[in-house]
C-alpha atoms as a PDB file:
ATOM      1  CA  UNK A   1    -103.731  25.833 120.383  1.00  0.00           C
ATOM      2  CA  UNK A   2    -102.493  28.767 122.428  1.00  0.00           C
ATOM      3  CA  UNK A   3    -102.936  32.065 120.196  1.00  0.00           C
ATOM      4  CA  UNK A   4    -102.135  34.716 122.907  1.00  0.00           C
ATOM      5  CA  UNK A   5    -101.159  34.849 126.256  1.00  0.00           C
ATOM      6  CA  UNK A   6    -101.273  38.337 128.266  1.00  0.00           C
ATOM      7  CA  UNK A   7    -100.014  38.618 131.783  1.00  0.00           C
ATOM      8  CA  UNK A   8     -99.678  42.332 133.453  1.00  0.00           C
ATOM      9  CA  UNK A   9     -98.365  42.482 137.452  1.00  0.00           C
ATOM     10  CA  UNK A  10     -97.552  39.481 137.709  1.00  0.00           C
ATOM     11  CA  UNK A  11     -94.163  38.195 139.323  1.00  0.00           C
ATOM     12  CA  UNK A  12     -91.520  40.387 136.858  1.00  0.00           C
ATOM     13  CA  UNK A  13     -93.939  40.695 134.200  1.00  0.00           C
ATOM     14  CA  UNK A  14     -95.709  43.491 133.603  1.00  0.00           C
ATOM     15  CA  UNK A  15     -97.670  44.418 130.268  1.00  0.00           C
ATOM     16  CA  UNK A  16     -96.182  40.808 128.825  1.00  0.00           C
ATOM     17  CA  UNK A  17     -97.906  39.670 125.917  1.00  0.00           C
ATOM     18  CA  UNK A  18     -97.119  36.830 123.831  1.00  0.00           C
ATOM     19  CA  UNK A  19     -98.872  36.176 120.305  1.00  0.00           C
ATOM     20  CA  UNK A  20     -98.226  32.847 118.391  1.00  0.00           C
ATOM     21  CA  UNK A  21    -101.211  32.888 116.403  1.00  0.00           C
ATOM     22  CA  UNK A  22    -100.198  31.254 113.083  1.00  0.00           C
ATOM     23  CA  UNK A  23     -96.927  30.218 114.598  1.00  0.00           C
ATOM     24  CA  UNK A  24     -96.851  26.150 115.243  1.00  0.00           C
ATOM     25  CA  UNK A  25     -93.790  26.209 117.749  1.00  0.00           C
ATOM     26  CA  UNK A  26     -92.622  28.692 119.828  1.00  0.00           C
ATOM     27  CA  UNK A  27     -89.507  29.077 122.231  1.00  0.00           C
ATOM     28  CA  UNK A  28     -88.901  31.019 124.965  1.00  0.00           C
ATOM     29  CA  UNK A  29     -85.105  32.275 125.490  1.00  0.00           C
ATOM     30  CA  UNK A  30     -83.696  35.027 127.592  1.00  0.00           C
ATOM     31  CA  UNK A  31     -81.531  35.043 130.357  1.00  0.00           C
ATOM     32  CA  UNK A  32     -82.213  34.720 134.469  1.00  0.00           C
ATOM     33  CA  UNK A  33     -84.774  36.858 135.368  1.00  0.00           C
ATOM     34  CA  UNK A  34     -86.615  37.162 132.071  1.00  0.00           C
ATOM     35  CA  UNK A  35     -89.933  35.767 133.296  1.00  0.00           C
ATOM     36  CA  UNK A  36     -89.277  32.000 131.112  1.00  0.00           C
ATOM     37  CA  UNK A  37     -90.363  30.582 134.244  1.00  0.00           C
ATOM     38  CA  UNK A  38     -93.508  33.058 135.477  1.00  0.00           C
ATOM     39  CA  UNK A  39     -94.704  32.814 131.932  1.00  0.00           C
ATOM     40  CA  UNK A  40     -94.516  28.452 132.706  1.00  0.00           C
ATOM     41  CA  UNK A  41     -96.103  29.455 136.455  1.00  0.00           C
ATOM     42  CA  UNK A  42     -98.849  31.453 135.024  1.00  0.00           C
ATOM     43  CA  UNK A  43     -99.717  28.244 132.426  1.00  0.00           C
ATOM     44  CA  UNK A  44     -99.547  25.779 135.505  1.00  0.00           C
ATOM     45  CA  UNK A  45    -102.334  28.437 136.979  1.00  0.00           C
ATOM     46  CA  UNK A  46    -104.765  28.275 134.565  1.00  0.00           C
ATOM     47  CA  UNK A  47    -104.325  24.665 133.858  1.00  0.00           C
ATOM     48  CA  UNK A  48    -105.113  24.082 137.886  1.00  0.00           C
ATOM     49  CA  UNK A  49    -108.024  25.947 137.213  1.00  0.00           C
ATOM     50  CA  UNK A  50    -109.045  23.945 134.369  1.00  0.00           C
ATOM     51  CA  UNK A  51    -108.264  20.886 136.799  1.00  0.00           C
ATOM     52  CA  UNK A  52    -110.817  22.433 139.752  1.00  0.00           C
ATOM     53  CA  UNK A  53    -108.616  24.300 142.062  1.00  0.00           C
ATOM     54  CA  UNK A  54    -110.390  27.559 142.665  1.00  0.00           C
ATOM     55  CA  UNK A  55    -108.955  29.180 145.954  1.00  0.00           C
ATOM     56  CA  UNK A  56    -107.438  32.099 145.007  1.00  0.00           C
ATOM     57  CA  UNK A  57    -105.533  31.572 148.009  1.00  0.00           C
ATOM     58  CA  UNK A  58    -103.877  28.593 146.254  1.00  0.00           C
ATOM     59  CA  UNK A  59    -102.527  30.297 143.345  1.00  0.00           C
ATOM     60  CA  UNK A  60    -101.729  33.132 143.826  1.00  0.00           C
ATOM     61  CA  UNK A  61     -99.685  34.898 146.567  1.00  0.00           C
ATOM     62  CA  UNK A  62     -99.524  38.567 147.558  1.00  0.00           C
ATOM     63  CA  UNK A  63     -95.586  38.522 147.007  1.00  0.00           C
ATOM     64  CA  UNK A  64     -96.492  37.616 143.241  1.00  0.00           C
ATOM     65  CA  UNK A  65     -97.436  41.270 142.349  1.00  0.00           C
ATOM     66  CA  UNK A  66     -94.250  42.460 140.337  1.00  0.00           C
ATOM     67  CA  UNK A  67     -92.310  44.825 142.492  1.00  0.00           C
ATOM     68  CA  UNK A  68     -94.737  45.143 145.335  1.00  0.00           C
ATOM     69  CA  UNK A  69     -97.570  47.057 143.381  1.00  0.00           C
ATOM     70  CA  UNK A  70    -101.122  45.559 145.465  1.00  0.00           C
ATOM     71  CA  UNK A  71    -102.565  48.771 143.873  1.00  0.00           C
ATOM     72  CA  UNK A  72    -102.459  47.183 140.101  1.00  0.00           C
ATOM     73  CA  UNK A  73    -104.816  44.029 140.007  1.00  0.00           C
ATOM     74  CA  UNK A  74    -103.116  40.630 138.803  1.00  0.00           C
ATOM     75  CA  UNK A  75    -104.149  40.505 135.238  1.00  0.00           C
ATOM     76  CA  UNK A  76    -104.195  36.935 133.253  1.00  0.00           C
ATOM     77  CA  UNK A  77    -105.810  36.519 129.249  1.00  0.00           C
ATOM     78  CA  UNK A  78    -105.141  33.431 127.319  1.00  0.00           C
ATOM     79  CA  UNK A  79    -106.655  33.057 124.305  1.00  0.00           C
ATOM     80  CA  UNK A  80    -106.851  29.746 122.373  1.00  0.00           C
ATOM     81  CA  UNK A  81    -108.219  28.136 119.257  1.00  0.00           C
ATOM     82  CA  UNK A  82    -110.306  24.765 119.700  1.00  0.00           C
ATOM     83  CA  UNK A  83    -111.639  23.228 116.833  1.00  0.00           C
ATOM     84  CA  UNK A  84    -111.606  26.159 114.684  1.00  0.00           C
ATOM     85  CA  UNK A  85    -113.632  28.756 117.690  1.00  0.00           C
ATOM     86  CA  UNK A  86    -111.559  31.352 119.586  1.00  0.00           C
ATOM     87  CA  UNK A  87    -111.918  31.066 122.919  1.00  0.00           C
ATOM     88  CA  UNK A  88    -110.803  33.662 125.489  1.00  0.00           C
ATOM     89  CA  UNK A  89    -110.841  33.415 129.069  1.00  0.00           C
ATOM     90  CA  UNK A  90    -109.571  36.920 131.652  1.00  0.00           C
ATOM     91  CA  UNK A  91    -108.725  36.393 135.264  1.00  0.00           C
ATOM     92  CA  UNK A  92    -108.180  39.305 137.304  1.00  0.00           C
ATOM     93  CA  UNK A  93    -106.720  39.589 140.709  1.00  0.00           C
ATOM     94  CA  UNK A  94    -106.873  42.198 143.697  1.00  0.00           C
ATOM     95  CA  UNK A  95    -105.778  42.899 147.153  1.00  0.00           C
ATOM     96  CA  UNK A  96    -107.531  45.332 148.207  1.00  0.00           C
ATOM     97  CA  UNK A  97    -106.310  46.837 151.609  1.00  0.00           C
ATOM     98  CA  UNK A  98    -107.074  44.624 155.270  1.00  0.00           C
ATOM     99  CA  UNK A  99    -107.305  41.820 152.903  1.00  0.00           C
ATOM    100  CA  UNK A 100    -105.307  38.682 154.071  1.00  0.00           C
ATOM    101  CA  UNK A 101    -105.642  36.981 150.336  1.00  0.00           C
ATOM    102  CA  UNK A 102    -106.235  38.469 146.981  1.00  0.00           C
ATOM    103  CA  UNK A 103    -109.913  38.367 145.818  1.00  0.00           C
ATOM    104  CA  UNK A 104    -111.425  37.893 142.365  1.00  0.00           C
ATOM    105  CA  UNK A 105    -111.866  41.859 140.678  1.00  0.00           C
ATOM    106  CA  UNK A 106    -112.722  40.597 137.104  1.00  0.00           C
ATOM    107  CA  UNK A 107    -113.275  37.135 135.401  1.00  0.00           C
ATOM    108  CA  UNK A 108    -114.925  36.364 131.739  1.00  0.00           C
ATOM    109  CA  UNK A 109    -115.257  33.317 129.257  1.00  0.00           C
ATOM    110  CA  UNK A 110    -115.488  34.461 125.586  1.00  0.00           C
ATOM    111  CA  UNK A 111    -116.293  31.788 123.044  1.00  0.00           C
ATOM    112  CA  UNK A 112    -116.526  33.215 119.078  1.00  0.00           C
ATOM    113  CA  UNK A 113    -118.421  36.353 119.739  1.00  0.00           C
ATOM    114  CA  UNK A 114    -120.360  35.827 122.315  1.00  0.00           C
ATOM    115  CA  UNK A 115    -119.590  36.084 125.888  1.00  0.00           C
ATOM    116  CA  UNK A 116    -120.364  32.519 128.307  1.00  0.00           C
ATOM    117  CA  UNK A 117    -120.044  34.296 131.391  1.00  0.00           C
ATOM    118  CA  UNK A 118    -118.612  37.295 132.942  1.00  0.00           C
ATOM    119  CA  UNK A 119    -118.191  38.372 136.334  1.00  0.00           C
ATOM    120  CA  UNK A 120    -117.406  41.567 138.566  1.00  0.00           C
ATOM    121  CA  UNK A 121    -115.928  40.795 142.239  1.00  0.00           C
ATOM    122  CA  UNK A 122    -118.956  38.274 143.585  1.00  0.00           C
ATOM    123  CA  UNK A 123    -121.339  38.679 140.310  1.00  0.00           C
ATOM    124  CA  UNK A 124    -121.215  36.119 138.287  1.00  0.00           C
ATOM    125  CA  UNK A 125    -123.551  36.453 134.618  1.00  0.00           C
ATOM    126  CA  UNK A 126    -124.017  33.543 132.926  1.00  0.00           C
ATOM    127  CA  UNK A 127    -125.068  34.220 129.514  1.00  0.00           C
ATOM    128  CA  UNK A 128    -128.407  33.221 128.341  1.00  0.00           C
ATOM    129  CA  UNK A 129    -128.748  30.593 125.013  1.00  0.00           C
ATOM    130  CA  UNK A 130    -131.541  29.108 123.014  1.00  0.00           C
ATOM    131  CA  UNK A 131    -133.879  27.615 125.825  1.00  0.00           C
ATOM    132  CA  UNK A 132    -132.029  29.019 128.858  1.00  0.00           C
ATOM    133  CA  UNK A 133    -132.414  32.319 130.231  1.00  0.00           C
ATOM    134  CA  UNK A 134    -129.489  34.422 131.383  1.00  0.00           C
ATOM    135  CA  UNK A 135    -128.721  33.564 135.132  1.00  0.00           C
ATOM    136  CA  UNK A 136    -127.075  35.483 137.927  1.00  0.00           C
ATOM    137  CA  UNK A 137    -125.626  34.501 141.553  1.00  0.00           C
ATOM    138  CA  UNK A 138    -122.967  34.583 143.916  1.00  0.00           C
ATOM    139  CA  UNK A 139    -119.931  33.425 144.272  1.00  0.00           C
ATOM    140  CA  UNK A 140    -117.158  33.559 147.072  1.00  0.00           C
ATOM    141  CA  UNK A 141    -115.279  36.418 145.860  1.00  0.00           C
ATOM    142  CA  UNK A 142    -111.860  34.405 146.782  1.00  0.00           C
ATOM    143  CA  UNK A 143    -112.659  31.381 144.452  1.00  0.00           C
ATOM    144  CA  UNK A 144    -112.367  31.557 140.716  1.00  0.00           C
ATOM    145  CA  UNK A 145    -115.709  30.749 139.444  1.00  0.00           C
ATOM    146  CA  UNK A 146    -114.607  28.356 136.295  1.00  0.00           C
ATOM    147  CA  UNK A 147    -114.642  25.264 138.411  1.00  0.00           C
ATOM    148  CA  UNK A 148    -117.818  25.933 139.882  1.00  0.00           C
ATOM    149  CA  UNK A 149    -120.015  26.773 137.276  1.00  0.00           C
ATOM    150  CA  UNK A 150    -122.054  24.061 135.735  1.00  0.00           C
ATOM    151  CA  UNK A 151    -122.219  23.513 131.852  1.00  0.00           C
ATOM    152  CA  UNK A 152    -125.822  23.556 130.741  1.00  0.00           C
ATOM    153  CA  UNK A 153    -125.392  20.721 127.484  1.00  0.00           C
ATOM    154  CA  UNK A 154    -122.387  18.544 126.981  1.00  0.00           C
ATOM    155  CA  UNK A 155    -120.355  19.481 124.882  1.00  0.00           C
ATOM    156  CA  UNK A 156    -120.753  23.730 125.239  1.00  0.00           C
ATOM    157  CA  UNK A 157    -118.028  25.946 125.383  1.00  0.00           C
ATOM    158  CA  UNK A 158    -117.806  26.010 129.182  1.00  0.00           C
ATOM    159  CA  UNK A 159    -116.761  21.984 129.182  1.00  0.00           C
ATOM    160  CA  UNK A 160    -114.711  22.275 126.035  1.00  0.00           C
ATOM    161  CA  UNK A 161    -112.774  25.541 127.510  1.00  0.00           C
ATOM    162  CA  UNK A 162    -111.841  23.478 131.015  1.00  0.00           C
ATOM    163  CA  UNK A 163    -111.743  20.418 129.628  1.00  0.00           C
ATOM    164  CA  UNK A 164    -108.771  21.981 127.192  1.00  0.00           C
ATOM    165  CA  UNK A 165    -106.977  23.693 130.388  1.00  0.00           C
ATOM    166  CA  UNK A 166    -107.351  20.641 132.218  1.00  0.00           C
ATOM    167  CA  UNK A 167    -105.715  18.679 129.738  1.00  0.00           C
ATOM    168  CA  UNK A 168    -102.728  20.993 129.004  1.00  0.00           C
ATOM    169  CA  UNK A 169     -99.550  19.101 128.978  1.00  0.00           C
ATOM    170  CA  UNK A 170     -96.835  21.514 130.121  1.00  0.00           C
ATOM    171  CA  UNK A 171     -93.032  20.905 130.327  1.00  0.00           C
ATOM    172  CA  UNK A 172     -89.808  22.351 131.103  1.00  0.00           C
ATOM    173  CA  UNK A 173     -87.623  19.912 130.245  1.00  0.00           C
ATOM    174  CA  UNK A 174     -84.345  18.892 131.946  1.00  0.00           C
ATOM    175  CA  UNK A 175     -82.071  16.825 129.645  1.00  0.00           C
ATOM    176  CA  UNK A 176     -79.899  15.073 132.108  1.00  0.00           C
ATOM    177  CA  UNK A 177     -82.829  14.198 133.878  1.00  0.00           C
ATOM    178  CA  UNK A 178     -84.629  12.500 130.600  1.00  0.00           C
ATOM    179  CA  UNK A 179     -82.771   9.050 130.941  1.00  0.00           C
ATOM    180  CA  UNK A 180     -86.304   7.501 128.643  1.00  0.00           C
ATOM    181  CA  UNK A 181     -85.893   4.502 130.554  1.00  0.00           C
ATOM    182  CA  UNK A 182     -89.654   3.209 131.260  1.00  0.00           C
ATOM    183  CA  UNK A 183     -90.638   0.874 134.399  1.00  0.00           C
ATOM    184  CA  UNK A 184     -93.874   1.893 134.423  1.00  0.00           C
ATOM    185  CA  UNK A 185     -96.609   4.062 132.402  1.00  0.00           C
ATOM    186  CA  UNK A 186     -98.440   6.945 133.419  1.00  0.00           C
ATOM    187  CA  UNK A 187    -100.597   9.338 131.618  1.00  0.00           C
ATOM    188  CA  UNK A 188     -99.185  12.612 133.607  1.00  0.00           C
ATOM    189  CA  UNK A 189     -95.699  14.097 132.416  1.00  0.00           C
ATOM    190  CA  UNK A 190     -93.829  15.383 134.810  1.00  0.00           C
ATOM    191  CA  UNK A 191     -92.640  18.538 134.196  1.00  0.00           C
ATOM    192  CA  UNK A 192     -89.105  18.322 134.082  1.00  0.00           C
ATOM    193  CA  UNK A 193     -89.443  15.079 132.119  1.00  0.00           C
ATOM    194  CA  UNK A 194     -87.811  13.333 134.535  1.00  0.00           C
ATOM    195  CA  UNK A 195     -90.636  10.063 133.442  1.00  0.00           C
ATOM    196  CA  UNK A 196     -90.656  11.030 129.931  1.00  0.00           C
ATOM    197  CA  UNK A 197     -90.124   7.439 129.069  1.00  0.00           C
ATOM    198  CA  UNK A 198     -93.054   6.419 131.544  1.00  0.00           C
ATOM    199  CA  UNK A 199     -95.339   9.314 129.676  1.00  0.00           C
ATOM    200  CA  UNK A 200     -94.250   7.783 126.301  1.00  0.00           C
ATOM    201  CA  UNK A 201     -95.239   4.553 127.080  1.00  0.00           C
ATOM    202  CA  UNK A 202     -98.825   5.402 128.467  1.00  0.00           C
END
């Protein structure tokens, strides 16, 4: 369950935080413009992530930053609840100058207290555990380093934290499109809802 999501420069949010921690339901209203969709963009980012997409390239753009500002990194939090341990996971995005795609500037996995990794432009820091020493290398400082890094025991907090993004069912439902008629099953919603009836049945 989702307990906060923070997004700063992103699109025409800036500074946006949203906290439904002890809230079961929450809905997002405000008129055109708001940011109801960027907030629904910036989920669809993370769950890609979760899903193995780590180009920066692919999702993010430099016409996201809100109102031009390339100075301000791209700034992403989410922090969620899974099986009773808080989990919190910080993306942060630059573009630095003679740069033709934003670049990774920060990126950390928190589970309960203690950090899983952390990283600083191409640094990544995996943090060390019962039996396994703390371990450091490279990585491409234009791919998120999530999808590459390699859980050390299944289940640990690296496969439980992407294997909850990946699974993130998101929707933005259009009524008129929802007919529920089902020819067919599938296991992926789409996100209008447009096969809700096909989602329903799988």
């Amino acid at each position: 369950m989702i307990e906060r999501l923070y997004i700063h420069n992103f699109r025409c949010l800036e500074n946006f935080e949203l906290v439904t921690r002890g809230i079961p339901t929450a809905l997002l209203i405000g008129g055109n413009g708001s940011g109801k969709s960027s907030v629904r963009q910036v989920l669809e980012l993370l769950q890609s992530v979760g899903r193995g997409t780590n180009r920066v390239g692919e999702l993010v753009r430099p016409e996201d930053f809100a109102r031009g500002r390339s100075d301000v990194p791209i700034r992403f939090e989410i922090e969620v609840r899974i099986d009773q341990r808080l989990y919190k996971y910080v993306l942060a995005l630059e573009f630095p100058d003679n740069f033709k795609e934003l670049r990774i500037y920060e990126e950390k996995l928190i589970a309960g207290d203690g950090p899983v990794y952390s990283r600083s432009q191409a640094q990544v820091t995996v943090a060390g555990s019962p039996g396994n020493a703390e371990a450091k290398f490279l990585v491409d400082w234009h791919l998120v380093a999530l999808p590459v890094i390699q859980g050390r025991a299944k289940p640990d907090d690296l496969s439980i934290f992407k294997t909850w993004l990946a699974r993130t069912v998101i929707l933005a439902p259009v009524p008129a499109l929802m007919s529920g008629d089902s020819a067919d099953t599938t296991l992926e919603p789409k996100i209008d809802g447009s096969n809700f009836g096909e989602w329903l049945s799988g």
